[in-house]
Protein backbone atom coordinates (compact mmCIF):
# COMPACT_ATOMS: atom_id res chain seq x y z
CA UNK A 1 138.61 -54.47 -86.08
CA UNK A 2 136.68 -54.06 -89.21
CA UNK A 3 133.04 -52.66 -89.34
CA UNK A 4 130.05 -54.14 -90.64
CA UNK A 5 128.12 -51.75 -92.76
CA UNK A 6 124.56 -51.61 -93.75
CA UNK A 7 124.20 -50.42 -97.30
CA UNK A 8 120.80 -50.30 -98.49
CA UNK A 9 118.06 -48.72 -100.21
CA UNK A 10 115.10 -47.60 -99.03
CA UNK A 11 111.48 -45.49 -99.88
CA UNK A 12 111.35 -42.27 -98.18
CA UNK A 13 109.17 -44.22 -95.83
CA UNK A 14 111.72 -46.33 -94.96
CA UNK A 15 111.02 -49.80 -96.93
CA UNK A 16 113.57 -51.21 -98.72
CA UNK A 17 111.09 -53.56 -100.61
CA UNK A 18 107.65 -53.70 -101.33
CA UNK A 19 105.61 -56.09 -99.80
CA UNK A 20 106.51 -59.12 -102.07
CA UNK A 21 110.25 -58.34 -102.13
CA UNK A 22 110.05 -55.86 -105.48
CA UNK A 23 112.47 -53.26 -105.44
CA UNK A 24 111.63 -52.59 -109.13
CA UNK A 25 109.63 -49.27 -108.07
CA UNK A 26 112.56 -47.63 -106.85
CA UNK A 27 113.46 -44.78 -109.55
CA UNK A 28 116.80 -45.07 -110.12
CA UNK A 29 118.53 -41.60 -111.98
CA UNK A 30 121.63 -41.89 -114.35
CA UNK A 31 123.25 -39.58 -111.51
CA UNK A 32 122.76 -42.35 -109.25
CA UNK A 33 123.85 -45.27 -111.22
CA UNK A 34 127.02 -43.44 -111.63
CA UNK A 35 127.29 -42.82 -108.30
CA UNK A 36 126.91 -46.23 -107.26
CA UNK A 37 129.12 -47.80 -109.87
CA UNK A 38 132.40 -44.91 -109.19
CA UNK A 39 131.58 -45.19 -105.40
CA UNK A 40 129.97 -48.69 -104.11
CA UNK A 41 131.29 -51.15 -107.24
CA UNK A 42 132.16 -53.60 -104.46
CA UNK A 43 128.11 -53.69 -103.88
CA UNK A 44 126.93 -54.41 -107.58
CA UNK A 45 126.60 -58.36 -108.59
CA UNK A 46 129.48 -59.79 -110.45
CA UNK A 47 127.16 -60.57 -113.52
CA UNK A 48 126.29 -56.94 -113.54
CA UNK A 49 129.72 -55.93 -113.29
CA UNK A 50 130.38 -58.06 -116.06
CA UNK A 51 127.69 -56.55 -118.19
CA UNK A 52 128.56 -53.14 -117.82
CA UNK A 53 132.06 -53.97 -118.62
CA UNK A 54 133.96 -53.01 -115.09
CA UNK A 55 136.29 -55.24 -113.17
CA UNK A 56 137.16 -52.62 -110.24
CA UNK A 57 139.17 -53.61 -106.97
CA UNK A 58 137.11 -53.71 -103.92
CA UNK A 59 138.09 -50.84 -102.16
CA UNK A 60 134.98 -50.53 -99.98
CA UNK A 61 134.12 -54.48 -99.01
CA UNK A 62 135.45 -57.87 -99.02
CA UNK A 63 132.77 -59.48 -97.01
CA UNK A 64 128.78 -59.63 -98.15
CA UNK A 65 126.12 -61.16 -95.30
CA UNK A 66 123.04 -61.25 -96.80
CA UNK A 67 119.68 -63.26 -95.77
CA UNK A 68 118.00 -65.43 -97.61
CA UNK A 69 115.36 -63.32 -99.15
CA UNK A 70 117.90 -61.14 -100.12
CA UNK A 71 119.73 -64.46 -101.92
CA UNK A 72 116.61 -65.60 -103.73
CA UNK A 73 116.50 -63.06 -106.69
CA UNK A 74 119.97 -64.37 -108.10
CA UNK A 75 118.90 -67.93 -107.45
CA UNK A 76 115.80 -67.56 -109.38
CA UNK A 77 117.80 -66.10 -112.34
CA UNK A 78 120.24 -69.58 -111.72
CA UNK A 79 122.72 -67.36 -110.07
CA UNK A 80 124.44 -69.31 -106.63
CA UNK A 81 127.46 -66.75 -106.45
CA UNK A 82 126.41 -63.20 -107.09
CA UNK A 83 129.34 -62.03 -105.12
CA UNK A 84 131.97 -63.86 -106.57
CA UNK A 85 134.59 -60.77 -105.90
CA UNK A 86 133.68 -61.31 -102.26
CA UNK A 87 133.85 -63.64 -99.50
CA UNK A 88 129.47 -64.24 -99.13
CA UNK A 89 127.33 -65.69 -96.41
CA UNK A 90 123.82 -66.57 -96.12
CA UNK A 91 121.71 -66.43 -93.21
CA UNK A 92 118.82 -69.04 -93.53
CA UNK A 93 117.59 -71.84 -91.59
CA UNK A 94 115.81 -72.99 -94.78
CA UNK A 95 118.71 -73.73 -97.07
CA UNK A 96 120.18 -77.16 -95.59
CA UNK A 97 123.70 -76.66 -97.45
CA UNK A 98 125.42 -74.40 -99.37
CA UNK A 99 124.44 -74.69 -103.31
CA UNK A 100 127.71 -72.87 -104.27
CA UNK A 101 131.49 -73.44 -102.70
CA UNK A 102 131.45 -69.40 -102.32
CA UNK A 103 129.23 -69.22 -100.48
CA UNK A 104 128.53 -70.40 -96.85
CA UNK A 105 125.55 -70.83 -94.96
CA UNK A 106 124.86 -69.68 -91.52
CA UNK A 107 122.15 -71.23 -90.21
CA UNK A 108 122.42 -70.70 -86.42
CA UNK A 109 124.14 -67.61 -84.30
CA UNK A 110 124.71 -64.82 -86.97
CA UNK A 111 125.95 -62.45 -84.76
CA UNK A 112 128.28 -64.93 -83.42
CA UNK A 113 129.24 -65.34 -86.81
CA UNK A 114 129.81 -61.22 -87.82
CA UNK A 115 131.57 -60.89 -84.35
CA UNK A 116 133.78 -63.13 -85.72
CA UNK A 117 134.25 -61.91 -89.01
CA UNK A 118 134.68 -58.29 -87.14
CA UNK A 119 137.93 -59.49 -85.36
CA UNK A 120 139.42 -60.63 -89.12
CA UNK A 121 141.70 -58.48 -90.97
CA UNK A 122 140.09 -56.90 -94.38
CA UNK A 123 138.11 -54.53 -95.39
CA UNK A 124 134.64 -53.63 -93.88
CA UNK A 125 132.23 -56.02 -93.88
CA UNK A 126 128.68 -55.19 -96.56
CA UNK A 127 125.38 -56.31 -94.70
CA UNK A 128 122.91 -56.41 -97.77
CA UNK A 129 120.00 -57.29 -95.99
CA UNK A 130 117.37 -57.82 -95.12
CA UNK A 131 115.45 -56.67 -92.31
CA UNK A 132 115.02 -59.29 -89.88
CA UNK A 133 119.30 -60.16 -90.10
CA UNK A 134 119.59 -56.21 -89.78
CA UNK A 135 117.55 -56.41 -86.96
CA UNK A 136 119.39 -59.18 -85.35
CA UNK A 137 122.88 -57.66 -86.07
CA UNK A 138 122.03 -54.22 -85.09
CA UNK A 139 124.28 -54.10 -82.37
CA UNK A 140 127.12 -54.77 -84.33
CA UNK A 141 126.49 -52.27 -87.55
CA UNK A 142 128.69 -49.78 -87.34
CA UNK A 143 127.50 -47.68 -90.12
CA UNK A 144 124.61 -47.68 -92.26
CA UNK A 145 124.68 -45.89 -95.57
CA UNK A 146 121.11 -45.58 -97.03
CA UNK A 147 120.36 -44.60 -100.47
CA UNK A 148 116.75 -42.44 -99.97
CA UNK A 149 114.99 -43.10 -103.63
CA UNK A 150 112.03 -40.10 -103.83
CA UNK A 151 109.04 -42.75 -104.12
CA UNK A 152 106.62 -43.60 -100.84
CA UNK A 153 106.04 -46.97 -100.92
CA UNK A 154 103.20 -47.23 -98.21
CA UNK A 155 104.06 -50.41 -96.87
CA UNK A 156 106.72 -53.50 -97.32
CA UNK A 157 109.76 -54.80 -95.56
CA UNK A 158 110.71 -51.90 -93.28
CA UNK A 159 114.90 -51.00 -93.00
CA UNK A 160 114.97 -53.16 -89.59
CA UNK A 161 112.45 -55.82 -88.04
CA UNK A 162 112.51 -56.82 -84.76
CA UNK A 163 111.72 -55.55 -81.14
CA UNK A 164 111.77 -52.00 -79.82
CA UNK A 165 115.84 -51.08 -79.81
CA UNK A 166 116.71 -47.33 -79.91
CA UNK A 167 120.01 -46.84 -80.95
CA UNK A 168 121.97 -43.56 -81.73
CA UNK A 169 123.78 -42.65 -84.46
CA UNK A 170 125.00 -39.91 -86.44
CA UNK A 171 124.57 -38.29 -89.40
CA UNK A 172 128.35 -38.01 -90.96
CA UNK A 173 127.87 -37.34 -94.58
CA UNK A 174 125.09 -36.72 -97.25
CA UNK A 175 124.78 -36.42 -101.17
CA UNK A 176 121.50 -35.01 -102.95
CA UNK A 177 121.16 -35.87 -106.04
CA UNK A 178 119.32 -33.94 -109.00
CA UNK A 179 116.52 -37.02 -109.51
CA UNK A 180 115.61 -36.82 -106.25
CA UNK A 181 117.68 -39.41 -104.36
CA UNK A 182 120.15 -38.80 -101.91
CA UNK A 183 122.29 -40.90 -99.71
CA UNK A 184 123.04 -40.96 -96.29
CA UNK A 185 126.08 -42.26 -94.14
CA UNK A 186 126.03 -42.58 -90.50
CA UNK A 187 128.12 -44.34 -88.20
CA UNK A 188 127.40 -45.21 -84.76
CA UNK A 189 127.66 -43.27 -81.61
């Protein structure tokens, strides 16, 4: 069974947008870029990939489940597939159809739907956001890797919305950077 991973970023407060959806104040070092582009390629847009000039395997991810406020910066920019190098889902209720042939909507049961997607063959399984789908598909993330930028926002969208739900993990790897960031693995207990 493959996991589904939550890879995100996030203030030291624990937003990982302000309170319109910016995630422009996050500082972002050359040390992290790096990081991100040797470690988590699978995670950066194609059109970015193309930009910077790297075609890499996935080795990390062949699935991205995203919500739609998560979705809506690439369609403002006329982008329908930002994934294109991996199999993408929506979750929305607002988008009546799918607007690009990659991409499929799920507009009803998403855990259903990553239970599902668990029990394929692959690699693991990227949840991009946001927080009311990480929320909802909480108790099937496996691991969550959060990249800590060294900025407070105050307020926003928080990592998770949604009711009162302890869960335990643990704390399996760490990286400090020298700007400040660091990022943080843990998988579930």
């Amino acid at each position: 069974m493959r996991k589904l991973v939550y890879y995100v970023g996030s203030s030291i407060d624990g937003f990982i947008a302000g309170p319109d959806g910016s995630v422009d104040f996050f500082p972002m070092g050359d040390d992290v870029l790096e990081h991100i582009v040797s470690e988590y390629a699978d995670a950066v847009p194609t059109h970015v990939r193309a930009a910077i000039g790297i075609d890499p395997p996935n080795t990390r991810f062949d699935t991205v489940v995203m919500g739609r406020a998560t979705y809506d910066p690439a369609l403002r920019e006329g982008i329908t597939s930002p994934y294109r190098h991996l199999r993408q889902y929506v979750v929305s209720r607002s988008i009546a159809e799918t607007l690009d042939p990659e991409v499929e909507i799920v507009a009803d049961d998403p855990l259903g739907r990553v239970r599902e997607l668990k029990r394929e063959d692959g690699r693991a399984i990227w949840l991009a956001g946001g927080a009311q789908l990480a929320g909802t598909l909480l108790p099937e993330i496996d691991e969550l890797i959060v990249k800590i930028y060294p900025v407070v926002a105050g307020s926003g969208i928080p990592l998770f919305a949604g009711g009162f739900a302890p869960t335990q993990f643990e704390l399996t790897a760490n990286r400090v950077f020298e700007s400040g960031a660091a990022i943080m693995t843990y998988a579930r207990r």
